[in-house]
PDB file of N, CA and C in Angstrom:
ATOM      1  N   UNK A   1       0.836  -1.178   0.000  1.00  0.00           N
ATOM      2  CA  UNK A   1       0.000   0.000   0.000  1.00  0.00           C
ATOM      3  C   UNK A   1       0.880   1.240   0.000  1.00  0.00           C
ATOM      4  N   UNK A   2       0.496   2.618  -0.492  1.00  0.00           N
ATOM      5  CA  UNK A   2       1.062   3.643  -0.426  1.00  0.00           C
ATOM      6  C   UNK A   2       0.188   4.715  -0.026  1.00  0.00           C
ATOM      7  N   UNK A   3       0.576   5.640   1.374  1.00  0.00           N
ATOM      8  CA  UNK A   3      -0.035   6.869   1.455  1.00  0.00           C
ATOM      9  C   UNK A   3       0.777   8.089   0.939  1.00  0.00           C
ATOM     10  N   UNK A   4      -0.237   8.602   0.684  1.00  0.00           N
ATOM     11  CA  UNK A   4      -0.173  10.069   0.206  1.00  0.00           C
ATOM     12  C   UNK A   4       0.720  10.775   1.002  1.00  0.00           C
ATOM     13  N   UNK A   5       0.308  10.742   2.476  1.00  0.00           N
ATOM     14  CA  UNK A   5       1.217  11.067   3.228  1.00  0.00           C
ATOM     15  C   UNK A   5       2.532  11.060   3.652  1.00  0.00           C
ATOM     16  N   UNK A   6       2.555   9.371   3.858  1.00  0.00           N
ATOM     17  CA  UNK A   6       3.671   8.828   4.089  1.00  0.00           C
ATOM     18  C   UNK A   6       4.878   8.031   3.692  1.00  0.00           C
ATOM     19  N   UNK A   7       4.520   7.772   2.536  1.00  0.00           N
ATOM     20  CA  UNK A   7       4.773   7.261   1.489  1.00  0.00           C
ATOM     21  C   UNK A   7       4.180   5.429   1.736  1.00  0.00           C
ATOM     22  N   UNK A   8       5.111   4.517   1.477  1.00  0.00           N
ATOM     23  CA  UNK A   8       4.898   3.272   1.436  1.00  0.00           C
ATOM     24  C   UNK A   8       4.505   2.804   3.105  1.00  0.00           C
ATOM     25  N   UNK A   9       3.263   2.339   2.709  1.00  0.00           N
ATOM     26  CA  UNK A   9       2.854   1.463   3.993  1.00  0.00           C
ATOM     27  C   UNK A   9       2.917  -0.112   4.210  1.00  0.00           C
ATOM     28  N   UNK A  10       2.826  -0.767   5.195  1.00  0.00           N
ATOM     29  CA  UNK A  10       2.728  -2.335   5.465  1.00  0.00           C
ATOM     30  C   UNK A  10       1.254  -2.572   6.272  1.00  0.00           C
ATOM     31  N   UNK A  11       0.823  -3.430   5.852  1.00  0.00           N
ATOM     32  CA  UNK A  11      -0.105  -4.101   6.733  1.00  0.00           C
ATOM     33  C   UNK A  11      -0.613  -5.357   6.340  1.00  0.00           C
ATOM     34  N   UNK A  12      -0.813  -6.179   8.002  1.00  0.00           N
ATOM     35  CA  UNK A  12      -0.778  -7.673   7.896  1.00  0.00           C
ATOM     36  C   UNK A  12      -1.795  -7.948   9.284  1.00  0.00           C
ATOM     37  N   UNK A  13      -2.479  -8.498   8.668  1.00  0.00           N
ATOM     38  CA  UNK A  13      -3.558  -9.225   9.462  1.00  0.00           C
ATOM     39  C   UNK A  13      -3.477 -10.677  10.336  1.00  0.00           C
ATOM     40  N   UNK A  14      -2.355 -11.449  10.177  1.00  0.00           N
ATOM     41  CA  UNK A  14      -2.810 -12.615  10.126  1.00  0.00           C
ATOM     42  C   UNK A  14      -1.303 -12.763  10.957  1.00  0.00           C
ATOM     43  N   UNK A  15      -0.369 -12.854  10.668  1.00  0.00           N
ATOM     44  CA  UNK A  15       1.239 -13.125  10.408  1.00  0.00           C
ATOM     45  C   UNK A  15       2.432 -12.022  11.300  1.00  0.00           C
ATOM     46  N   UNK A  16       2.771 -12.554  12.050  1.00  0.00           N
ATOM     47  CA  UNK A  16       4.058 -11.640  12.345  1.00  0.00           C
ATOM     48  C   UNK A  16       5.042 -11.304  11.579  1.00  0.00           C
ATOM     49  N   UNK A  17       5.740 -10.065  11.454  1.00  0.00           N
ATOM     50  CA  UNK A  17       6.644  -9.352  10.400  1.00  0.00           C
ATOM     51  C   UNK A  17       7.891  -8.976  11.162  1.00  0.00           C
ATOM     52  N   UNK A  18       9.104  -9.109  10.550  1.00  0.00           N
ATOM     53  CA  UNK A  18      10.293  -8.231  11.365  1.00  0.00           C
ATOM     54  C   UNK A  18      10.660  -7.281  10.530  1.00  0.00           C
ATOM     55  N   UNK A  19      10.987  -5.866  11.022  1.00  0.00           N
ATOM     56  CA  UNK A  19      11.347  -4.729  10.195  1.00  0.00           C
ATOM     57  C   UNK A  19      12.715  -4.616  10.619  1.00  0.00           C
ATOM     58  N   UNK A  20      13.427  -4.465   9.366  1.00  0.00           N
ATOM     59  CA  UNK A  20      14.777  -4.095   9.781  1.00  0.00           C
ATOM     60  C   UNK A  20      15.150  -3.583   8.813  1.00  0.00           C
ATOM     61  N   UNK A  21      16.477  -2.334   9.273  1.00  0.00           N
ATOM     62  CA  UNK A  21      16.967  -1.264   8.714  1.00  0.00           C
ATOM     63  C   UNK A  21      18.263  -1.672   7.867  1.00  0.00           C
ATOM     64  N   UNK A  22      18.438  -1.865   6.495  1.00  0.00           N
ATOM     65  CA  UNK A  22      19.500  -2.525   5.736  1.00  0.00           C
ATOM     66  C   UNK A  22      20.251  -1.255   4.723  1.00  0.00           C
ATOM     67  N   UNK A  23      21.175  -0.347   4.559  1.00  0.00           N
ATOM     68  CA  UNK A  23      21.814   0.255   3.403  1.00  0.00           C
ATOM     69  C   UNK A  23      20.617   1.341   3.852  1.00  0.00           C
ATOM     70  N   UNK A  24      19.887   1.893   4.288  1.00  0.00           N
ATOM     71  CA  UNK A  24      18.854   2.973   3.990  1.00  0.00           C
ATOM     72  C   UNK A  24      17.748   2.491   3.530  1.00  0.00           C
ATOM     73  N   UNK A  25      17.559   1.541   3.822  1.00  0.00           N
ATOM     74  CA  UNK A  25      16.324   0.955   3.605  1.00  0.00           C
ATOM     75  C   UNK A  25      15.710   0.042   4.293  1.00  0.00           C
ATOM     76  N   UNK A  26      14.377  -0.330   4.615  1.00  0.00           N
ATOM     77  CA  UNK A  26      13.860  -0.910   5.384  1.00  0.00           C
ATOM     78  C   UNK A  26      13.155  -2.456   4.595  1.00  0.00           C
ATOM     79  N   UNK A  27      13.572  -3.507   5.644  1.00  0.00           N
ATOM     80  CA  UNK A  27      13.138  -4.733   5.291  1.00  0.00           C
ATOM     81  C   UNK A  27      12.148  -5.393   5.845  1.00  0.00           C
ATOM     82  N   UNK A  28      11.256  -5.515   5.161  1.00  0.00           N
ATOM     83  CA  UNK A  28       9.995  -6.280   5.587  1.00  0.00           C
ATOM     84  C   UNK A  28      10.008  -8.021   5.789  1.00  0.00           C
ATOM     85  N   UNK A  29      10.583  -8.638   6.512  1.00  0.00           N
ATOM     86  CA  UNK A  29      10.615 -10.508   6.395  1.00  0.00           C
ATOM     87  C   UNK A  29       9.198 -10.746   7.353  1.00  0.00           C
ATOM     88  N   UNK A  30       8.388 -12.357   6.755  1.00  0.00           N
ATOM     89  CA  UNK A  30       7.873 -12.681   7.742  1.00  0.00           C
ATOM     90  C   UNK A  30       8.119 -13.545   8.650  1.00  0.00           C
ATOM     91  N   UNK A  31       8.075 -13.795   9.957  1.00  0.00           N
ATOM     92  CA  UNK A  31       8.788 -14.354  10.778  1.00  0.00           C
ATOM     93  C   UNK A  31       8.290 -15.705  10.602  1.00  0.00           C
ATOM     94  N   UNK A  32       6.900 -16.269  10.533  1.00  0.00           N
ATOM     95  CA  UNK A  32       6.494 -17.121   9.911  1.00  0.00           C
ATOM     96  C   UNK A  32       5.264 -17.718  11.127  1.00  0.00           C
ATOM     97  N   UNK A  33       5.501 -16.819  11.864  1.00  0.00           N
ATOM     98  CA  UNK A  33       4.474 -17.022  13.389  1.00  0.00           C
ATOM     99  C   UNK A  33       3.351 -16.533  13.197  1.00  0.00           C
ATOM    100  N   UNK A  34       2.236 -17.228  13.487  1.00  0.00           N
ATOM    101  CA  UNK A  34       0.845 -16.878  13.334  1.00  0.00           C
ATOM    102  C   UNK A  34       0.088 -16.030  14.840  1.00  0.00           C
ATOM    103  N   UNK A  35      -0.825 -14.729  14.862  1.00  0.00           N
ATOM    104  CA  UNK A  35      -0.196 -13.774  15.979  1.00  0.00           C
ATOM    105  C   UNK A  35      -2.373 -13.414  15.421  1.00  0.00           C
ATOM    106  N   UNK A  36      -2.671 -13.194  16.592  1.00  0.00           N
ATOM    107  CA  UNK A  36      -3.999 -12.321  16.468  1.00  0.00           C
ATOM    108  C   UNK A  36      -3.589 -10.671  16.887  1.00  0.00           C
ATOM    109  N   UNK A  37      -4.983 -10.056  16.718  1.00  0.00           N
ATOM    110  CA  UNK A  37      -4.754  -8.456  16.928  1.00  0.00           C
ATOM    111  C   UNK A  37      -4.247  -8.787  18.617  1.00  0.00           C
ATOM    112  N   UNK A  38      -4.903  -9.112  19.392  1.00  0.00           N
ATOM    113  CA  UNK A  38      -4.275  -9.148  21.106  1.00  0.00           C
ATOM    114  C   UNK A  38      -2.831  -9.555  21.150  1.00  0.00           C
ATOM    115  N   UNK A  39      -2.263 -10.482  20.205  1.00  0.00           N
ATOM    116  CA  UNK A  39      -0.947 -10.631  20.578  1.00  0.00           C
ATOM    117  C   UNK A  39       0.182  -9.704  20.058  1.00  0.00           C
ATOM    118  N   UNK A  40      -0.375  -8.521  19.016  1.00  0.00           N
ATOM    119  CA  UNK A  40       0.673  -7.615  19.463  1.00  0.00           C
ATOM    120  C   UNK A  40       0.156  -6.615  19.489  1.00  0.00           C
ATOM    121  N   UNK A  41       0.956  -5.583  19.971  1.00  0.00           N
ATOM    122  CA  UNK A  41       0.839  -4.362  20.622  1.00  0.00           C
ATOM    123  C   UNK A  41       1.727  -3.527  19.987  1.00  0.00           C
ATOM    124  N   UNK A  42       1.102  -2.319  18.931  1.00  0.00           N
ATOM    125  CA  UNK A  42       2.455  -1.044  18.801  1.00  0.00           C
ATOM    126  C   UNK A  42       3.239  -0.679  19.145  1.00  0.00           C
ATOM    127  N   UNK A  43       4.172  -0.589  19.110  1.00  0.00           N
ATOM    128  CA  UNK A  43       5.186   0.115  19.973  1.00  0.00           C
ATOM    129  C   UNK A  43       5.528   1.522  18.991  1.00  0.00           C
ATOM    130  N   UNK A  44       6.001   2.261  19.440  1.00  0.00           N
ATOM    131  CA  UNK A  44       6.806   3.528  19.111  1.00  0.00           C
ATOM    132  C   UNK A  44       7.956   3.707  18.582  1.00  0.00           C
ATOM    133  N   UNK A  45       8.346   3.214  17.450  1.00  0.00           N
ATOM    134  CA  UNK A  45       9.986   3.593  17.337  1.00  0.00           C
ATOM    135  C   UNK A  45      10.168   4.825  16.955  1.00  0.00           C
ATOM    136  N   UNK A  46      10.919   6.134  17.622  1.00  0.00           N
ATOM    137  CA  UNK A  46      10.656   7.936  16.841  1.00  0.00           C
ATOM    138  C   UNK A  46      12.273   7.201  16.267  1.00  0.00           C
ATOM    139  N   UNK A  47      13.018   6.746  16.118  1.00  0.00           N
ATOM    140  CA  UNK A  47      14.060   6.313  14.632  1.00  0.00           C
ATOM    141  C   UNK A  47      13.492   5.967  14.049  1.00  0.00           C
ATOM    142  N   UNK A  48      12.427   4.979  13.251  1.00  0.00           N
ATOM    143  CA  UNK A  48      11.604   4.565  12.358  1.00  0.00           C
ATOM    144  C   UNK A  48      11.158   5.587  11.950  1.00  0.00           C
ATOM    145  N   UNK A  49      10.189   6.536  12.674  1.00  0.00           N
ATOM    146  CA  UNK A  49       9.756   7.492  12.381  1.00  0.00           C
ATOM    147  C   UNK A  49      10.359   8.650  11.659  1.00  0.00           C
ATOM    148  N   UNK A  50      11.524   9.032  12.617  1.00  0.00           N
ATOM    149  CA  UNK A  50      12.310   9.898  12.394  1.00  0.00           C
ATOM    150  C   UNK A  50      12.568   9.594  10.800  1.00  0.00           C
ATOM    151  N   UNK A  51      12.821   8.718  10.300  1.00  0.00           N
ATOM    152  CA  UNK A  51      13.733   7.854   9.196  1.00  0.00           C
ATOM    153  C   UNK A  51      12.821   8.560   7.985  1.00  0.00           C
ATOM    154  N   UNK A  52      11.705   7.864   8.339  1.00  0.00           N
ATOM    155  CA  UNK A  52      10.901   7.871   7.502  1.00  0.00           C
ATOM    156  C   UNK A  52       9.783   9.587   6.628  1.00  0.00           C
ATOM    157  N   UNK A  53       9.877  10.062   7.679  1.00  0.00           N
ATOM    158  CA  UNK A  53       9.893  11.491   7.651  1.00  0.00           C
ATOM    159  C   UNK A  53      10.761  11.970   6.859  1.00  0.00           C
ATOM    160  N   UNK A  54      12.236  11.730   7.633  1.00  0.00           N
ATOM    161  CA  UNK A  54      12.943  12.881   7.117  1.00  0.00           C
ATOM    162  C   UNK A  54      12.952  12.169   5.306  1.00  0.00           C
ATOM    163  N   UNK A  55      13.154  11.150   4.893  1.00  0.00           N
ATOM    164  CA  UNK A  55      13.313  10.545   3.450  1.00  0.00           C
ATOM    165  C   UNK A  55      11.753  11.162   2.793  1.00  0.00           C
ATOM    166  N   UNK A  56      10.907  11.005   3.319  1.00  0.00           N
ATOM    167  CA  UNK A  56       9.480  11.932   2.544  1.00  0.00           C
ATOM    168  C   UNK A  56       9.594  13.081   2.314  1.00  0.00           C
ATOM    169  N   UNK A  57      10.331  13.887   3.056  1.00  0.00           N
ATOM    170  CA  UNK A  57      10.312  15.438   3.325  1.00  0.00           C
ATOM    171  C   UNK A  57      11.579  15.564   2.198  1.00  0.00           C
ATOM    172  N   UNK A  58      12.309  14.581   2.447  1.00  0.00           N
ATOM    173  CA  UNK A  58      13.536  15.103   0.668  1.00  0.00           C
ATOM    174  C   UNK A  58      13.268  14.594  -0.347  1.00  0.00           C
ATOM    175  N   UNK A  59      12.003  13.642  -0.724  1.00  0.00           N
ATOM    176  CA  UNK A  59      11.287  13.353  -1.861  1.00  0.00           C
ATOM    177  C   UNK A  59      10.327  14.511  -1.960  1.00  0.00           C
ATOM    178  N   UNK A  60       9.387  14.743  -1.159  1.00  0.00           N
ATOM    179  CA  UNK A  60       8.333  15.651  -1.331  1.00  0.00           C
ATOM    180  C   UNK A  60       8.394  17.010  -1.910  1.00  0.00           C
ATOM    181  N   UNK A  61      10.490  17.433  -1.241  1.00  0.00           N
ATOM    182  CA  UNK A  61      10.773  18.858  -1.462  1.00  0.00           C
ATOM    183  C   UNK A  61      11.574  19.038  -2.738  1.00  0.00           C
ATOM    184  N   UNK A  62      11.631  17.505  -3.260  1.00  0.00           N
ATOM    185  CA  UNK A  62      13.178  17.712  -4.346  1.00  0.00           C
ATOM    186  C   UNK A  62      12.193  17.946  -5.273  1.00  0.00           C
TER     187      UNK A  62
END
């Protein structure tokens, strides 16, 4: 998926995912563990965030 906003999004219903940060870029693997909405919980990363911002904001402005 892609927002307008934010650029490229993820979402998964079913499946646990690991995100990890490779060369400037972010990797989506699935871990292969089967997980309902109760078994996880958001967390906050402001580096993810941070990351991801600042790379929109020098696409958006170039």
């Amino acid at each position: 998926m892609n927002c307008l906003i934010i650029g490229p999004t993820f979402a998964s219903s079913a499946g646990e995912y690991a995100v990890q940060k490779s060369g400037g870029l972010f990797q989506i693997t699935p871990t292969g563990k089967n997980v309902t909405a109760d078994d996880v919980t958001p967390q906050v990363d402001m580096d993810v965030i941070t990351d991801v911002v600042r790379a929109s904001a020098r696409v958006s402005l170039a």
